[in-house]
C-alpha atoms as a PDB file:
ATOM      1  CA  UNK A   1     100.469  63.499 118.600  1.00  0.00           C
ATOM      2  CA  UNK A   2     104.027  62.762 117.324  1.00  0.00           C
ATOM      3  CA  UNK A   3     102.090  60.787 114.089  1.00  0.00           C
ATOM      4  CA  UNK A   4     100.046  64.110 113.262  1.00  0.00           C
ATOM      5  CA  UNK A   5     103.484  66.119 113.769  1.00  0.00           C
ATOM      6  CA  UNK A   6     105.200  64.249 111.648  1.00  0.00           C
ATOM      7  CA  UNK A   7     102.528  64.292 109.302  1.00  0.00           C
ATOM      8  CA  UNK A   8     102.107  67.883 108.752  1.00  0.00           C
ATOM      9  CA  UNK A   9     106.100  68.215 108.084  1.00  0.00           C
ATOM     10  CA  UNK A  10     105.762  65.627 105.428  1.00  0.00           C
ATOM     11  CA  UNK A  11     102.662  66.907 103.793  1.00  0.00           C
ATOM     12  CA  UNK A  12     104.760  69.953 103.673  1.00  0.00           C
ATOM     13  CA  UNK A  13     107.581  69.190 102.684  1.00  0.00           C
ATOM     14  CA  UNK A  14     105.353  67.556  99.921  1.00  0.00           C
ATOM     15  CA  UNK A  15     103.390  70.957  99.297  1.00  0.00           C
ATOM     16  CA  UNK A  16     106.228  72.977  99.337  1.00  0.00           C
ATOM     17  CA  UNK A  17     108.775  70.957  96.890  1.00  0.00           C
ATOM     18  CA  UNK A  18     105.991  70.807  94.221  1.00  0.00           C
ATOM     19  CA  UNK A  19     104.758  74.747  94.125  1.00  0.00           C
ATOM     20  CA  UNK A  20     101.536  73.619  95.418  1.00  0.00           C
ATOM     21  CA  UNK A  21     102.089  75.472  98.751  1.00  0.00           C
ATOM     22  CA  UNK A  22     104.282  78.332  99.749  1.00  0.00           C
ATOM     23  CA  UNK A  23     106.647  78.395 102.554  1.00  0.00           C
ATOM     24  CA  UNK A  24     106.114  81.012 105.475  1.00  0.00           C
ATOM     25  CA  UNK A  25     107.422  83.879 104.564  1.00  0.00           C
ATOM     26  CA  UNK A  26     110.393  86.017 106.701  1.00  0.00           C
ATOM     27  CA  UNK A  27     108.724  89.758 108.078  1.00  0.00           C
ATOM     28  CA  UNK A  28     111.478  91.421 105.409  1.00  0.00           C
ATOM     29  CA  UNK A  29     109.103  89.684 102.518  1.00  0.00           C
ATOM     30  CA  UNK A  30     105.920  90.806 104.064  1.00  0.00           C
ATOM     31  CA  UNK A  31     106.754  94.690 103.707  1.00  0.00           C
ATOM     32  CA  UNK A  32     104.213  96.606 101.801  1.00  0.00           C
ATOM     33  CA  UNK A  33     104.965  99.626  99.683  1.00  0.00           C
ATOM     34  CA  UNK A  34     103.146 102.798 100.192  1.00  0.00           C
ATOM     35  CA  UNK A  35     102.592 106.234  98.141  1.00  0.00           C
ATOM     36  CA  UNK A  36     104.935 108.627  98.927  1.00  0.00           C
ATOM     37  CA  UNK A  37     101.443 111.051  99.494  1.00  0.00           C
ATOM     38  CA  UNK A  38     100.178 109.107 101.868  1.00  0.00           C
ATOM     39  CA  UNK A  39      99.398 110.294 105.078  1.00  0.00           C
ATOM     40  CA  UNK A  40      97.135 109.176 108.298  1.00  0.00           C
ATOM     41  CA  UNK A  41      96.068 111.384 110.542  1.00  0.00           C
ATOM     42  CA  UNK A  42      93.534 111.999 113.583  1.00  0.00           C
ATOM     43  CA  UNK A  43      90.824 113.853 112.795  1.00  0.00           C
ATOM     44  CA  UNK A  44      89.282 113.972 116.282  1.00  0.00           C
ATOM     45  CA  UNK A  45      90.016 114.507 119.345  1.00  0.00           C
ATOM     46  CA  UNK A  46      91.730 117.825 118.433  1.00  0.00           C
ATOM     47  CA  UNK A  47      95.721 118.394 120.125  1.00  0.00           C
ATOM     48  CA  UNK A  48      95.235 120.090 123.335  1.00  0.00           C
ATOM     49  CA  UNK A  49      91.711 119.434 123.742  1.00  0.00           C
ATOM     50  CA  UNK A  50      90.230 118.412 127.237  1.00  0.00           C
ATOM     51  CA  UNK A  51      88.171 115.805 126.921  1.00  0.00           C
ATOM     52  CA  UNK A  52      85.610 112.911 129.142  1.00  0.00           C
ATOM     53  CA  UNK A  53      87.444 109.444 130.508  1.00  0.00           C
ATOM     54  CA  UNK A  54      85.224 107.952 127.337  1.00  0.00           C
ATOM     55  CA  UNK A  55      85.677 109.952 123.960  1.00  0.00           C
ATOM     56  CA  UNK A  56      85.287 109.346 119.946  1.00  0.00           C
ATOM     57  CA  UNK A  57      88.616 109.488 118.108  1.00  0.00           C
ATOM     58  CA  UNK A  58      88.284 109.711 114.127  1.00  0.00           C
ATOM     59  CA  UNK A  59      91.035 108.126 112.291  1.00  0.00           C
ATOM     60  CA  UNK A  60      92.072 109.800 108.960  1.00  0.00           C
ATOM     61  CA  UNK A  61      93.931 108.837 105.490  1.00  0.00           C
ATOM     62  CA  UNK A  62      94.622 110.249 102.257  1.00  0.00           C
ATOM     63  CA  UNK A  63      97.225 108.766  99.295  1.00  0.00           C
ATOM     64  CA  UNK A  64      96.043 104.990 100.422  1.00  0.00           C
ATOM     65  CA  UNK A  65      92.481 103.243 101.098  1.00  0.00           C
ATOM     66  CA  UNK A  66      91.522 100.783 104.248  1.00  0.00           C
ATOM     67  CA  UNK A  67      91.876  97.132 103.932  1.00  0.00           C
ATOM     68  CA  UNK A  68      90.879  94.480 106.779  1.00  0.00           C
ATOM     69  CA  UNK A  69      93.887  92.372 108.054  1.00  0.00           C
ATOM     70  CA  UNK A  70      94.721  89.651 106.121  1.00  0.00           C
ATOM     71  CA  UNK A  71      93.903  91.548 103.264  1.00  0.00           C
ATOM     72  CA  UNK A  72      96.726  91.762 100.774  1.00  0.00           C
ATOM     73  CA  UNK A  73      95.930  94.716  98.505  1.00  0.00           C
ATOM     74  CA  UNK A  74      98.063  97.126  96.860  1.00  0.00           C
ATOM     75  CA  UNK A  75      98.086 100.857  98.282  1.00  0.00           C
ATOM     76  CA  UNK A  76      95.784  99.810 101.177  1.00  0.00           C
ATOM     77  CA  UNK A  77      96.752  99.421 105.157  1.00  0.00           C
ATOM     78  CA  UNK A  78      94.615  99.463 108.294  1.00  0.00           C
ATOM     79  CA  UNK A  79      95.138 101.707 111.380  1.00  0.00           C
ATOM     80  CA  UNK A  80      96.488 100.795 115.011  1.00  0.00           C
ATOM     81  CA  UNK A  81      95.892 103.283 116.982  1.00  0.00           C
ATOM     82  CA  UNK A  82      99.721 104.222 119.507  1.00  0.00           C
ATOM     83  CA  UNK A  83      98.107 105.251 123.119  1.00  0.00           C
ATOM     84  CA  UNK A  84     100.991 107.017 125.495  1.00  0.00           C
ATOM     85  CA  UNK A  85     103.688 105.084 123.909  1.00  0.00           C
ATOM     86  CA  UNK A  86     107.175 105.960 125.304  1.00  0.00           C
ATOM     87  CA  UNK A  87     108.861 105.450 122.102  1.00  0.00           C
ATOM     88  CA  UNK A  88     107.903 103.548 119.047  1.00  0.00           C
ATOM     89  CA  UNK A  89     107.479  99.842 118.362  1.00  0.00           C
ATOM     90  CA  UNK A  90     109.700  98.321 116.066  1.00  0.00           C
ATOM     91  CA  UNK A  91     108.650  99.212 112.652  1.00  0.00           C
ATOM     92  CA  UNK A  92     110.072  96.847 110.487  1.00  0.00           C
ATOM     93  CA  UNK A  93     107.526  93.705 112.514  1.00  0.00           C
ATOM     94  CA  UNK A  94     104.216  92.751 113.034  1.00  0.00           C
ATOM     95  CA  UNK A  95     102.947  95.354 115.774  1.00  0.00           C
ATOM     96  CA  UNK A  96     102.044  93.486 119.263  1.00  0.00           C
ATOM     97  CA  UNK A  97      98.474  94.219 120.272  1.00  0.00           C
ATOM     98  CA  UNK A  98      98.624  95.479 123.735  1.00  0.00           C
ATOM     99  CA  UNK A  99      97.050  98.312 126.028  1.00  0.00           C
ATOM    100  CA  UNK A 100      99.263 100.551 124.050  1.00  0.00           C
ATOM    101  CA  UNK A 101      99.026  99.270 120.756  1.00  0.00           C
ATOM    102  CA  UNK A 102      95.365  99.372 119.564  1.00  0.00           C
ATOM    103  CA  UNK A 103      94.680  97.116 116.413  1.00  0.00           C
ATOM    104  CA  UNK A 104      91.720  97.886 113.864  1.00  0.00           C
ATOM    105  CA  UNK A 105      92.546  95.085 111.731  1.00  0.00           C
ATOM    106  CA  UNK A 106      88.634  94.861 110.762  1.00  0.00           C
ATOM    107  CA  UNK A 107      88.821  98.163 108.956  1.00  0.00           C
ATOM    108  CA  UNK A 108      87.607 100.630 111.667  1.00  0.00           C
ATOM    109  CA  UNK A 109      88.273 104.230 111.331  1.00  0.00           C
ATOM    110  CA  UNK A 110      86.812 105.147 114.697  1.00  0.00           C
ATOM    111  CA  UNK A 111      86.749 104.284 117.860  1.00  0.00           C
ATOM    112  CA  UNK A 112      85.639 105.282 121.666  1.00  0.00           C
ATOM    113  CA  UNK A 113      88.715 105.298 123.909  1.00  0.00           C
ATOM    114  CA  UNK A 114      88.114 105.297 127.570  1.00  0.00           C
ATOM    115  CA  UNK A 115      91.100 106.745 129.705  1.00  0.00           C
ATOM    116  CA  UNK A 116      91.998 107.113 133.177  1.00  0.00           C
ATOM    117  CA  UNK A 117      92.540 111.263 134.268  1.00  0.00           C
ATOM    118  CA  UNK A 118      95.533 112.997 133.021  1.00  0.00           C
ATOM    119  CA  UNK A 119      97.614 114.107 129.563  1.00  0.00           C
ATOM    120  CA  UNK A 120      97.526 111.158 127.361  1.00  0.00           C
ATOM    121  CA  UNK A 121      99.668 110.939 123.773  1.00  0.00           C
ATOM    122  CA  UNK A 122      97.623 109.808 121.017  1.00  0.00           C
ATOM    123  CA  UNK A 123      99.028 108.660 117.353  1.00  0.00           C
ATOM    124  CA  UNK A 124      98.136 106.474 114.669  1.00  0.00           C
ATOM    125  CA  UNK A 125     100.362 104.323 112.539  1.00  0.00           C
ATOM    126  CA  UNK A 126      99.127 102.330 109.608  1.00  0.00           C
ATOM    127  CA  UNK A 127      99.798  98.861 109.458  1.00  0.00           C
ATOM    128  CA  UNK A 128      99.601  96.220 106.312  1.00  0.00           C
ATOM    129  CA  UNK A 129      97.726  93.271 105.872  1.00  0.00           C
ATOM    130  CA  UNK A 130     100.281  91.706 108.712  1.00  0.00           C
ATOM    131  CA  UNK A 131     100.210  94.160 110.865  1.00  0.00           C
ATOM    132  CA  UNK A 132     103.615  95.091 109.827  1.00  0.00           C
ATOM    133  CA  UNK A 133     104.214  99.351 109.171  1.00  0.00           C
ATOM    134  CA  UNK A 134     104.737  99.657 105.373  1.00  0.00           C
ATOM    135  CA  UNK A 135     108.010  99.994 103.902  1.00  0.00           C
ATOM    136  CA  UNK A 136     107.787 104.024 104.637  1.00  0.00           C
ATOM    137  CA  UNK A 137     105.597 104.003 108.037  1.00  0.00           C
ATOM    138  CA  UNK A 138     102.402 106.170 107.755  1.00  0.00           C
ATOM    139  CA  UNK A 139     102.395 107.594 111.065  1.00  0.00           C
ATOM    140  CA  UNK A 140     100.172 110.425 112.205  1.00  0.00           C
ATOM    141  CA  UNK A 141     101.691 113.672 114.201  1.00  0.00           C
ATOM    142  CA  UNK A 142     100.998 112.610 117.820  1.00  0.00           C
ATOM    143  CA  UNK A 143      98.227 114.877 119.938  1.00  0.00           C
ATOM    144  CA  UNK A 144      98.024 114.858 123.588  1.00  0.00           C
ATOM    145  CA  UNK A 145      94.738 115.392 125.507  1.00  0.00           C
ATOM    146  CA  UNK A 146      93.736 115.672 128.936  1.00  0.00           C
ATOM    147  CA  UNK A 147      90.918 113.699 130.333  1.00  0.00           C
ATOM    148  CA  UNK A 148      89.260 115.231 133.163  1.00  0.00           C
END
């Protein structure tokens, strides 16, 4: 194990002093840019609207186009959807995925969202090919449902 360790730093180091690899990058240099008319919103559910435990949301966007994760192309993002966040993540890093952070890194613009009962605060925030918010975050206005 210690051979293949030290392996890997010396193909590396090999890699990296040549130009023939790239070292990792910090989450500053991973930033994206985004149109200052961009905009993502939620088409569906509607704010206010009573709904079932399991229900459709529709994710929206205009000024930018969908790109998978991992896919590093100009103007585009994909969404991750914020589910009764208290306050938001940090926007300037990779977004966890957890219960409250929903990630559609293959591209998805909808989803069904099961919920327990009660007033639930729904948002969406674009993300870049790293999961990181771009440089200005494209965040949604948040809605708030009740499931029944």
């Amino acid at each position: 194990m210690k051979l293949a360790i030290a392996f890997i730093g010396i193909l590396s180091a090999f890699l990296f002093g040549f130009g023939l690899a790239t070292p990792p990058m910090s989450a500053n240099e991973l930033v994206s840019p985004a149109p200052d008319d961009a905009q993502v919103y939620i088409i569906s559910p509607a704010d206010g609207d009573t709904l079932p435990n399991s229900f459709q949301v529709q994710f929206g966007l205009s000024g930018m186009g969908i790109a998978p994760a991992g896919i590093d192309k100009q103007n585009t993002g994909h969404h991750h959807l914020l589910v009764d966040l208290q306050e938001l993540p940090d926007l300037s890093a990779s977004l966890p995925a957890t219960e409250h952070i929903r990630h559609f890194g293959g591209g998805q613009t909808e989803t069904t969202l099961t919920l327990p009962p009660g007033e639930h605060k729904l948002q969406l925030l674009l993300g870049n090919y790293a999961h990181i918010p771009h440089e200005r975050p494209i965040l949604s206005d948040p809605i708030t449902v009740t499931v029944k």
